[in-house]
PDB file of N, CA and C in Angstrom:
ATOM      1  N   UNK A   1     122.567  51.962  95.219  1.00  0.00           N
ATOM      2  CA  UNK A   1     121.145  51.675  95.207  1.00  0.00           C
ATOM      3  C   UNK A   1     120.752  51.191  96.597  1.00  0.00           C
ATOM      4  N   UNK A   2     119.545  51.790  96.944  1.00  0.00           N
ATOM      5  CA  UNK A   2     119.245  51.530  98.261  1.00  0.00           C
ATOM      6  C   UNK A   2     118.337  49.842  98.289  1.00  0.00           C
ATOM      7  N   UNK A   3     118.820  48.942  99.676  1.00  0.00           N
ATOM      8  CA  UNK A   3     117.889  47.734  99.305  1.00  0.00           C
ATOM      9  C   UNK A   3     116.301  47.662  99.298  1.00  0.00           C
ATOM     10  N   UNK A   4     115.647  46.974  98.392  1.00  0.00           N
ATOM     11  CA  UNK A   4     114.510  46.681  98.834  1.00  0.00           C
ATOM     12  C   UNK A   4     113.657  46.652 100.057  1.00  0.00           C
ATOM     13  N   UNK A   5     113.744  45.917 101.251  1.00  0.00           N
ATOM     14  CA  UNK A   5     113.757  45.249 102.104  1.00  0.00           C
ATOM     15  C   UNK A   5     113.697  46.242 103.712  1.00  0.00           C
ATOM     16  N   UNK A   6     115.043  47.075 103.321  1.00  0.00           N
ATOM     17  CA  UNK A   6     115.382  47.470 105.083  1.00  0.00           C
ATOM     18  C   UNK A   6     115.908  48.838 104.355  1.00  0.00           C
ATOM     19  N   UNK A   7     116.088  49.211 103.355  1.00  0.00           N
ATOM     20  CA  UNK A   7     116.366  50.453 102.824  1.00  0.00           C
ATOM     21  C   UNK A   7     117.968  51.014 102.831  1.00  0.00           C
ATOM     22  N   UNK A   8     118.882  50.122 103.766  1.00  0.00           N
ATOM     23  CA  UNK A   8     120.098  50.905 103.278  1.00  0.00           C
ATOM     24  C   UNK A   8     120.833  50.611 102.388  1.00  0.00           C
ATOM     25  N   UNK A   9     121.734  50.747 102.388  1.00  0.00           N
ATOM     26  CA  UNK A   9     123.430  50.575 100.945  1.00  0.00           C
ATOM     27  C   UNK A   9     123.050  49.237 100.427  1.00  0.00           C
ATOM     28  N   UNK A  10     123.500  48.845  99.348  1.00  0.00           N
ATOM     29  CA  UNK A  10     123.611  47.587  97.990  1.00  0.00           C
ATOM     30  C   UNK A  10     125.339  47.985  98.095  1.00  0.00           C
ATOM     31  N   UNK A  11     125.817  46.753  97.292  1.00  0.00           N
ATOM     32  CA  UNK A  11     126.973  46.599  96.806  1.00  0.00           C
ATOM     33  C   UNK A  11     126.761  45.367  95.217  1.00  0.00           C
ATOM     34  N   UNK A  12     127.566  45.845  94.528  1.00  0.00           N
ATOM     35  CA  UNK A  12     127.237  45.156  93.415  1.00  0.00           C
ATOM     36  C   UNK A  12     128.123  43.474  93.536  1.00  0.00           C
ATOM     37  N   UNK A  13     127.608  42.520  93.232  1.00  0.00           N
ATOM     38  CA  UNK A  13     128.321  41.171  93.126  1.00  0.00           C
ATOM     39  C   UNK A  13     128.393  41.102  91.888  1.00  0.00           C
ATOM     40  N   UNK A  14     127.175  41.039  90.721  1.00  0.00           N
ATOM     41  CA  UNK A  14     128.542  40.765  89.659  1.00  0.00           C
ATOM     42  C   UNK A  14     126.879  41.085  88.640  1.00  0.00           C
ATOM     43  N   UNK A  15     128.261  41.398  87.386  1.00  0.00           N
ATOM     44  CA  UNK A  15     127.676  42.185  86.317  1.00  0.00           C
ATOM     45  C   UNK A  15     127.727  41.221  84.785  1.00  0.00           C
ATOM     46  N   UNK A  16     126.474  41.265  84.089  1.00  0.00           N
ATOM     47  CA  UNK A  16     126.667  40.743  82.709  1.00  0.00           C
ATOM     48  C   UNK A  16     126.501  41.938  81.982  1.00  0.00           C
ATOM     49  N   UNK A  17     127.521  42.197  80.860  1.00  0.00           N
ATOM     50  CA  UNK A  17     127.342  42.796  79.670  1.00  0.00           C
ATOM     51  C   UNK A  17     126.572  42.269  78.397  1.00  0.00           C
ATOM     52  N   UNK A  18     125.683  43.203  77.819  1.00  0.00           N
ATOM     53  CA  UNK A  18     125.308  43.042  76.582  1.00  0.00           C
ATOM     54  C   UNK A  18     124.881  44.137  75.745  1.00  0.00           C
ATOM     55  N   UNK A  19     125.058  43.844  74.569  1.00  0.00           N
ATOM     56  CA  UNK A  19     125.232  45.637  73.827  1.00  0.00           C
ATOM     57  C   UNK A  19     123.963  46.482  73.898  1.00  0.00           C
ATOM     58  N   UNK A  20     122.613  45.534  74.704  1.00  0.00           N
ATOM     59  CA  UNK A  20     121.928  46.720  74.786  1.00  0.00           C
ATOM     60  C   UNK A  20     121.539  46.825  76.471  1.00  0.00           C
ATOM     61  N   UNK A  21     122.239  46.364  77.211  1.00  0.00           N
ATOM     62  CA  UNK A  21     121.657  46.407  78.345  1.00  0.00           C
ATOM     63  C   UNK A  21     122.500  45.865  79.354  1.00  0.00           C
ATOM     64  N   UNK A  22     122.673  46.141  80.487  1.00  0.00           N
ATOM     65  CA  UNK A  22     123.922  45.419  81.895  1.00  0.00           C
ATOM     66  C   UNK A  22     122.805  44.886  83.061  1.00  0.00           C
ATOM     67  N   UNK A  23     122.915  43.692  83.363  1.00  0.00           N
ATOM     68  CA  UNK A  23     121.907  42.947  83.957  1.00  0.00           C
ATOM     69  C   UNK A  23     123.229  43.140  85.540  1.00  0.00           C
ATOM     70  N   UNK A  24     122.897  43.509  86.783  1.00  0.00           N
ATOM     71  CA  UNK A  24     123.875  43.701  88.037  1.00  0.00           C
ATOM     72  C   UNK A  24     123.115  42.320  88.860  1.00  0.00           C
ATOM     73  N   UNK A  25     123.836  41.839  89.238  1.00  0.00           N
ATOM     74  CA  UNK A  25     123.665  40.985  90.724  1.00  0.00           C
ATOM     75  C   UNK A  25     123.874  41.860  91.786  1.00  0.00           C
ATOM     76  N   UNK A  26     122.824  42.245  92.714  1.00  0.00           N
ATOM     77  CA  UNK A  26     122.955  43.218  94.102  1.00  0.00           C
ATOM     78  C   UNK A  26     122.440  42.476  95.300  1.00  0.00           C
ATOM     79  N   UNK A  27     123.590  42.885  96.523  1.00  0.00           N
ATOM     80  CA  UNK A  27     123.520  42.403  97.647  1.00  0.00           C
ATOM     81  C   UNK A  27     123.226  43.535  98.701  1.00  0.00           C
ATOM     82  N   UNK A  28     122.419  43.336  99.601  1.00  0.00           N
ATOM     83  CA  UNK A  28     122.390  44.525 100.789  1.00  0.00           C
ATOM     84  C   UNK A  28     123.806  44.585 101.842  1.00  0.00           C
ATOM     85  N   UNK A  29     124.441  45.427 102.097  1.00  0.00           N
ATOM     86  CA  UNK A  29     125.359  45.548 102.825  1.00  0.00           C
ATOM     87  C   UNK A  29     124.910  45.194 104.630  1.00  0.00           C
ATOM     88  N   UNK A  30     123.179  45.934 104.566  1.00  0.00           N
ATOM     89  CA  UNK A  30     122.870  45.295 105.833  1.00  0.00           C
ATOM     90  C   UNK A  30     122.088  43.766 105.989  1.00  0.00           C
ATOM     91  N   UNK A  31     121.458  43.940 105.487  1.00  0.00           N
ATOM     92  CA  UNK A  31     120.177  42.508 105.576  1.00  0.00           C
ATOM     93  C   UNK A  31     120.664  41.014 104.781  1.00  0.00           C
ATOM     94  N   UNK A  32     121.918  41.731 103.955  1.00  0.00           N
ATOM     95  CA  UNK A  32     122.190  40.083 102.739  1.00  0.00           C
ATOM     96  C   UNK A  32     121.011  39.741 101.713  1.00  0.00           C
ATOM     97  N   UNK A  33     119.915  40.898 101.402  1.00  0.00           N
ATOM     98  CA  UNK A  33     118.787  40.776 101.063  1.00  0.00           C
ATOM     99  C   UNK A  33     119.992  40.657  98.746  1.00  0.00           C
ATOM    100  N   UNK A  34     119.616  40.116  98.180  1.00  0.00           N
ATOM    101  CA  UNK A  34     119.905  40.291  96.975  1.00  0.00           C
ATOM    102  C   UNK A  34     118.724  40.217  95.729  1.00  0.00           C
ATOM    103  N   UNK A  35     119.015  40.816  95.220  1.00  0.00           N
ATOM    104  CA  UNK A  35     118.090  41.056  93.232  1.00  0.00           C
ATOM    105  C   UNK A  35     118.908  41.768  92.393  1.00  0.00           C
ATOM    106  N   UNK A  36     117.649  41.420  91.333  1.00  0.00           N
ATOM    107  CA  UNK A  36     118.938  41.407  90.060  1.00  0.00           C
ATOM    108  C   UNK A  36     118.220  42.614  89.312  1.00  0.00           C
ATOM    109  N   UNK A  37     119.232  44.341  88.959  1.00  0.00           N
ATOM    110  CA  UNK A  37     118.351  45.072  88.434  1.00  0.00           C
ATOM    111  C   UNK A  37     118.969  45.111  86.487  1.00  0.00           C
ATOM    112  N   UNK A  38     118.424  45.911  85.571  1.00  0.00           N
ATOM    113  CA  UNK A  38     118.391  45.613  84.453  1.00  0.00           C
ATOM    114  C   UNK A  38     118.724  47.103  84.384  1.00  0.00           C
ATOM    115  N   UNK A  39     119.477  47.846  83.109  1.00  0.00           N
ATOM    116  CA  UNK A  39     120.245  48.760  83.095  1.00  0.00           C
ATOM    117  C   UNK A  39     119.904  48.877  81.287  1.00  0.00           C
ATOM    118  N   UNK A  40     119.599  49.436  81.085  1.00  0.00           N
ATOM    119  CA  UNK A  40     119.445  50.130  79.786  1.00  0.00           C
ATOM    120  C   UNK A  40     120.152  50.889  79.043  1.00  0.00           C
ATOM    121  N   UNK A  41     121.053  51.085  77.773  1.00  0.00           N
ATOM    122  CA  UNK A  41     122.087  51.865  77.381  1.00  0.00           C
ATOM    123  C   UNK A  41     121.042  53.247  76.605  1.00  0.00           C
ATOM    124  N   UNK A  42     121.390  54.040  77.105  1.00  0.00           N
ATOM    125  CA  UNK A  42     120.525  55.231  76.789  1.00  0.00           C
ATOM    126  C   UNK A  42     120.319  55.687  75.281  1.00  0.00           C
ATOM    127  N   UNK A  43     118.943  55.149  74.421  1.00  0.00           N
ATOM    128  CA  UNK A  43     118.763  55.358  73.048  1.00  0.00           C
ATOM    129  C   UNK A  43     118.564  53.846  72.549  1.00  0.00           C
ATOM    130  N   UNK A  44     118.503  52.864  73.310  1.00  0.00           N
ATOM    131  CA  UNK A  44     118.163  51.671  72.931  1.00  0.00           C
ATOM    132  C   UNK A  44     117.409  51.379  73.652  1.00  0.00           C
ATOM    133  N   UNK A  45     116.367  50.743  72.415  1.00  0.00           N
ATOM    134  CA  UNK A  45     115.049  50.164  73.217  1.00  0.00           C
ATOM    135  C   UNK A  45     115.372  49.403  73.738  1.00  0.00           C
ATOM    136  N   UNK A  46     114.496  48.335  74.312  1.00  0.00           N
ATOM    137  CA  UNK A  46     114.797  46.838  75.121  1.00  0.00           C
ATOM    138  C   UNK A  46     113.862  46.312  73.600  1.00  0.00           C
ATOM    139  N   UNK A  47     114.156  45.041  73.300  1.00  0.00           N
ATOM    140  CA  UNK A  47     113.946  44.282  72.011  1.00  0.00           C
ATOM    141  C   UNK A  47     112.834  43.302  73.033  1.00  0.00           C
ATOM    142  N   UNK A  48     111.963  43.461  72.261  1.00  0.00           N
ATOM    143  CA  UNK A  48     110.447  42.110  72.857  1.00  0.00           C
ATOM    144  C   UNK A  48     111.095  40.834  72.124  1.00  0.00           C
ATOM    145  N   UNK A  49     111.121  39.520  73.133  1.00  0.00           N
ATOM    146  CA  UNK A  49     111.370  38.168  72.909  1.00  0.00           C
ATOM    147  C   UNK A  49     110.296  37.760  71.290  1.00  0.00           C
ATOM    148  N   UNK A  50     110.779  36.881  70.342  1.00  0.00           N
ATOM    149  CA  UNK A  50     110.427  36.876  69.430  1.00  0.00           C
ATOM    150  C   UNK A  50     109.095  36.071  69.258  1.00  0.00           C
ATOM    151  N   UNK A  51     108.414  36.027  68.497  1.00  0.00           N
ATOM    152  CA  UNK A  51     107.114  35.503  68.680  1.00  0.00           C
ATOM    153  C   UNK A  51     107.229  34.566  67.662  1.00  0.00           C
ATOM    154  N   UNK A  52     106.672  33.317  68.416  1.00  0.00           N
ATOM    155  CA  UNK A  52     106.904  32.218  67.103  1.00  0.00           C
ATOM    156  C   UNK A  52     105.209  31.843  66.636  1.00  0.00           C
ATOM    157  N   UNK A  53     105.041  31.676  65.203  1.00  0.00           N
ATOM    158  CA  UNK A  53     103.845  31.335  64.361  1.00  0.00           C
ATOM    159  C   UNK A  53     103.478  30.332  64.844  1.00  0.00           C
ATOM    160  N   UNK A  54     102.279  30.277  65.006  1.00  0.00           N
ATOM    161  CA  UNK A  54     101.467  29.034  65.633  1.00  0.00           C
ATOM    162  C   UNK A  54     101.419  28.099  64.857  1.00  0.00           C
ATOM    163  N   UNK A  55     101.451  27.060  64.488  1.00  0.00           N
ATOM    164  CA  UNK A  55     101.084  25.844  63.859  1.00  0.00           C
ATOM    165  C   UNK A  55      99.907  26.273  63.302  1.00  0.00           C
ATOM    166  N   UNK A  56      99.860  26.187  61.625  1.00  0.00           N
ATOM    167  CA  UNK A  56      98.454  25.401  61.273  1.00  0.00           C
ATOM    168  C   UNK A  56      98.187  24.101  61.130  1.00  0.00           C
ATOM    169  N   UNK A  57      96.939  24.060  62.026  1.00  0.00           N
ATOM    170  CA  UNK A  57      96.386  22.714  61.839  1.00  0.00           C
ATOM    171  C   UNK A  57      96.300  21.970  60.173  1.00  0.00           C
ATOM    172  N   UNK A  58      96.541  21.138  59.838  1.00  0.00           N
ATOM    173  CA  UNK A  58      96.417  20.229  58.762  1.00  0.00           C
ATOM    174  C   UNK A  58      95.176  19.882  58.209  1.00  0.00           C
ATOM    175  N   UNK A  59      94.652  20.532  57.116  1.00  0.00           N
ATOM    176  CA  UNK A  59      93.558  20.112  56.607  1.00  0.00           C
ATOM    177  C   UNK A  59      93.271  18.704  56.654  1.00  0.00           C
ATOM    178  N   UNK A  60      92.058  18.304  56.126  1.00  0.00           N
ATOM    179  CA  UNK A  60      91.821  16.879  55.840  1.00  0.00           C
ATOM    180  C   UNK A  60      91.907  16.396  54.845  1.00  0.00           C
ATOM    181  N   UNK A  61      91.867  17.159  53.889  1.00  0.00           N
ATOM    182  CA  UNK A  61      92.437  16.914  52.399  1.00  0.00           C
ATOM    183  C   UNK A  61      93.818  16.803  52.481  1.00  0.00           C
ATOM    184  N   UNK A  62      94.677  17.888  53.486  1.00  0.00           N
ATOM    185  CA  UNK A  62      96.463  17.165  53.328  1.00  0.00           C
ATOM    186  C   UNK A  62      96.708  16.346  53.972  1.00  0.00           C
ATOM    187  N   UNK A  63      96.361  15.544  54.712  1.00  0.00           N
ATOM    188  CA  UNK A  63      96.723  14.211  55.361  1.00  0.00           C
ATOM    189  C   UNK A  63      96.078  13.267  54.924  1.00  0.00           C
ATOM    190  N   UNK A  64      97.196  12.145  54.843  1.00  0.00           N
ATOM    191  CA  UNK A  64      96.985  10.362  53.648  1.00  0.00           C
ATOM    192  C   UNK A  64      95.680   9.999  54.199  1.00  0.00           C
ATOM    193  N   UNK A  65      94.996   9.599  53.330  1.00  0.00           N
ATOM    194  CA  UNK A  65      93.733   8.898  52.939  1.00  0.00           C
ATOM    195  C   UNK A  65      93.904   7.943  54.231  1.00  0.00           C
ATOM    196  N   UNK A  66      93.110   7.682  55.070  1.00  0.00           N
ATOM    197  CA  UNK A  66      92.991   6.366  55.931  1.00  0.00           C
ATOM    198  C   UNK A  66      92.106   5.563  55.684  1.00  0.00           C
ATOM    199  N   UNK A  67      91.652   4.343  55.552  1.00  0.00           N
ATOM    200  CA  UNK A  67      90.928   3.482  55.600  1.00  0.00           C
ATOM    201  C   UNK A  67      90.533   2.152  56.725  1.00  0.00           C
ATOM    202  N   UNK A  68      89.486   1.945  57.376  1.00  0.00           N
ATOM    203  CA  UNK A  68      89.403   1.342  57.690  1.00  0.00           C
ATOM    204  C   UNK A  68      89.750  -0.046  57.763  1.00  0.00           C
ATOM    205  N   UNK A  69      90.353  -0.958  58.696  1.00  0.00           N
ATOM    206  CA  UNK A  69      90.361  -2.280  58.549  1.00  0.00           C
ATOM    207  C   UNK A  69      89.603  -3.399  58.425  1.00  0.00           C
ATOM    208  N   UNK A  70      89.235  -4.317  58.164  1.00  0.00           N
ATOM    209  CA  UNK A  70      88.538  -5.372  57.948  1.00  0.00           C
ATOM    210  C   UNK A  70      88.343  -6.291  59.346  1.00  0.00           C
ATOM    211  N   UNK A  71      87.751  -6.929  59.773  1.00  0.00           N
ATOM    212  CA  UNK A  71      87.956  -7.279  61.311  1.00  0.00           C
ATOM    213  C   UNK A  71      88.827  -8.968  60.818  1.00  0.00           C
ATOM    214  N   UNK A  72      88.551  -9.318  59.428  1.00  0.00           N
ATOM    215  CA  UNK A  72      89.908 -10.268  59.084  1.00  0.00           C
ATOM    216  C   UNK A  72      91.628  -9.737  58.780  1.00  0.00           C
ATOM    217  N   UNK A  73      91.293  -8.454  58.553  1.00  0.00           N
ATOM    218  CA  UNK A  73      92.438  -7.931  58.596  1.00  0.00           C
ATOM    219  C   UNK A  73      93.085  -7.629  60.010  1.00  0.00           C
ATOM    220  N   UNK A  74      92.152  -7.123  60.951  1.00  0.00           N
ATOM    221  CA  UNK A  74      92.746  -7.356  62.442  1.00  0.00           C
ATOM    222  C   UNK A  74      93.127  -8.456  62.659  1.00  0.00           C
ATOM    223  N   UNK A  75      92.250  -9.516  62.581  1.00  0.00           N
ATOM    224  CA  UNK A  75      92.698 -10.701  63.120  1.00  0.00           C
ATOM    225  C   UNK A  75      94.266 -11.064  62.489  1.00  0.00           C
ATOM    226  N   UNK A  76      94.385 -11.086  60.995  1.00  0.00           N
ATOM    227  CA  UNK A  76      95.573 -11.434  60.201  1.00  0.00           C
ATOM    228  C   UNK A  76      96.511 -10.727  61.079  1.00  0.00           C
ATOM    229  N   UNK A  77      96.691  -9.903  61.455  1.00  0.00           N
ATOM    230  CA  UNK A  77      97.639  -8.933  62.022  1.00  0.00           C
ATOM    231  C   UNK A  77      98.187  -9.405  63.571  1.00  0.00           C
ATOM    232  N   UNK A  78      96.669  -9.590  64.173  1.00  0.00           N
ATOM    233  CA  UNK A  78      97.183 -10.306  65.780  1.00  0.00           C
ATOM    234  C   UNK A  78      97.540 -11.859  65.540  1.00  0.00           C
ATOM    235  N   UNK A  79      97.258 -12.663  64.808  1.00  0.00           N
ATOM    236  CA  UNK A  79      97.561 -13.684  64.610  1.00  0.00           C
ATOM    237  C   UNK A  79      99.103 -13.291  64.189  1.00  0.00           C
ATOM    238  N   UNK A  80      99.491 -12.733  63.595  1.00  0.00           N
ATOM    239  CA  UNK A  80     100.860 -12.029  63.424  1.00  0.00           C
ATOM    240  C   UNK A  80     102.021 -11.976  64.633  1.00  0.00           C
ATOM    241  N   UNK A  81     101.491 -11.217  65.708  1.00  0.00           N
ATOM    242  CA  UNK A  81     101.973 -10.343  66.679  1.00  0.00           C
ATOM    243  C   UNK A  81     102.015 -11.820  67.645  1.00  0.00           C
ATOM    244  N   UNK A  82     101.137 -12.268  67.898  1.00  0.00           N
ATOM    245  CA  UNK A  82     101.120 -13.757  68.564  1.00  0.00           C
ATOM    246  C   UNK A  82     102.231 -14.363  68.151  1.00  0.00           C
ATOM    247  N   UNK A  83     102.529 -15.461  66.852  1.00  0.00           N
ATOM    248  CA  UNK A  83     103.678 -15.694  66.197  1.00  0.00           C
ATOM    249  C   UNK A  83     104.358 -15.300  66.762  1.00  0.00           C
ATOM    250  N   UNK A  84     105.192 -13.956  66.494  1.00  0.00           N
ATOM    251  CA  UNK A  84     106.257 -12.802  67.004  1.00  0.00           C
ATOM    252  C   UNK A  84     106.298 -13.286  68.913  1.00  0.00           C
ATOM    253  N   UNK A  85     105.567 -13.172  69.486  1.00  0.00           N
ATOM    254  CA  UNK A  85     106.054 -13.305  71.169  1.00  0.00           C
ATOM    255  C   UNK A  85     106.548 -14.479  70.873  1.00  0.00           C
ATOM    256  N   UNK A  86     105.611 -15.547  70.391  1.00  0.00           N
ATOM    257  CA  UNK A  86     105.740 -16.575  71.263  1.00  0.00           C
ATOM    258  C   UNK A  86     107.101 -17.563  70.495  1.00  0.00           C
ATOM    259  N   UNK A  87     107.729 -16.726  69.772  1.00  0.00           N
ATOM    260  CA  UNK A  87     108.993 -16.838  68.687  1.00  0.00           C
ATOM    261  C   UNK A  87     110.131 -15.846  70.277  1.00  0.00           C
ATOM    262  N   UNK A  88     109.841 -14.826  70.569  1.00  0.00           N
ATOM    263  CA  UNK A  88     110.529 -14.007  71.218  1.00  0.00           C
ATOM    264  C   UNK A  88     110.851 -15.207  72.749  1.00  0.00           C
ATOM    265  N   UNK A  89     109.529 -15.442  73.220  1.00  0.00           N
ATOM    266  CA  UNK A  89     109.395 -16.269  74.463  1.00  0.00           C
ATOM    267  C   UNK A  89     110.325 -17.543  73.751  1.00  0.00           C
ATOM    268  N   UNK A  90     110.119 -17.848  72.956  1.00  0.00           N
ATOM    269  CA  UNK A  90     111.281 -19.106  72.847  1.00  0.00           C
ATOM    270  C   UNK A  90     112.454 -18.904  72.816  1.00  0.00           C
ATOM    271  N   UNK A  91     112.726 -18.343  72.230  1.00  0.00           N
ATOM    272  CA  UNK A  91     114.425 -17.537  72.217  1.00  0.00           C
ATOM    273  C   UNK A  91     114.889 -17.376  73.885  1.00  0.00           C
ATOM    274  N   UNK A  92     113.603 -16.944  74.819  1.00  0.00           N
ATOM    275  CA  UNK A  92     114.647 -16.466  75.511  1.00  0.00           C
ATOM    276  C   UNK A  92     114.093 -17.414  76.799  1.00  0.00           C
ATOM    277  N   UNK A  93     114.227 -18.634  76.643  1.00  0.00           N
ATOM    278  CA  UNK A  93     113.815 -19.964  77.307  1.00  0.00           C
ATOM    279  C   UNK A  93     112.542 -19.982  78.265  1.00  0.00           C
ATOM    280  N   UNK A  94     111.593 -19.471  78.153  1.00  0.00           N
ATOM    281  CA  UNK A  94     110.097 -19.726  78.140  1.00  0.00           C
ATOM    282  C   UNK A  94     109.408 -20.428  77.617  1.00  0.00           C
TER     283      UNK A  94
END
């Protein structure tokens, strides 16, 4: 195969097998120019990469009921989280 580049001789560096196709590593003999060509076994298609199903989005009827909080229920909660540090800050001599 002639190179890309400057047009003379290729030499092959190295080859993968697979049952439908030989992928070559090619080097130019003059320039050091290299690419990689793809080789087809004659009567086999090339197979298209598989296509994956998109996500459906989640109705609103299938996802759990949410409800709002109470602004005493926030508070109950940070009054919570407060506790918790200042339990953590003691432990670790603060």
């Amino acid at each position: 195969m002639r190179c890309l580049e400057c047009g003379k001789g290729s030499r092959v560096v190295d080859s993968k097998k697979s049952l439908e196709r030989i992928t070559r590593r090619r080097e130019c003999v003059q320039c050091g120019n290299r690419w990689n060509t793809i080789e087809y076994r004659e009567g086999v298609r090339p197979k298209a990469p598989p296509v994956k199903p998109k996500a459906e989005p989640a109705s609103r009827r299938e996802r759990a009921p949410q409800r709002r909080r109470s602004h005493e229920e926030l508070f109950d909660m940070r009054e919570g989280y407060d506790s918790e540090i200042d339990d953590i800050l003691n432990d670790l001599g603060y």
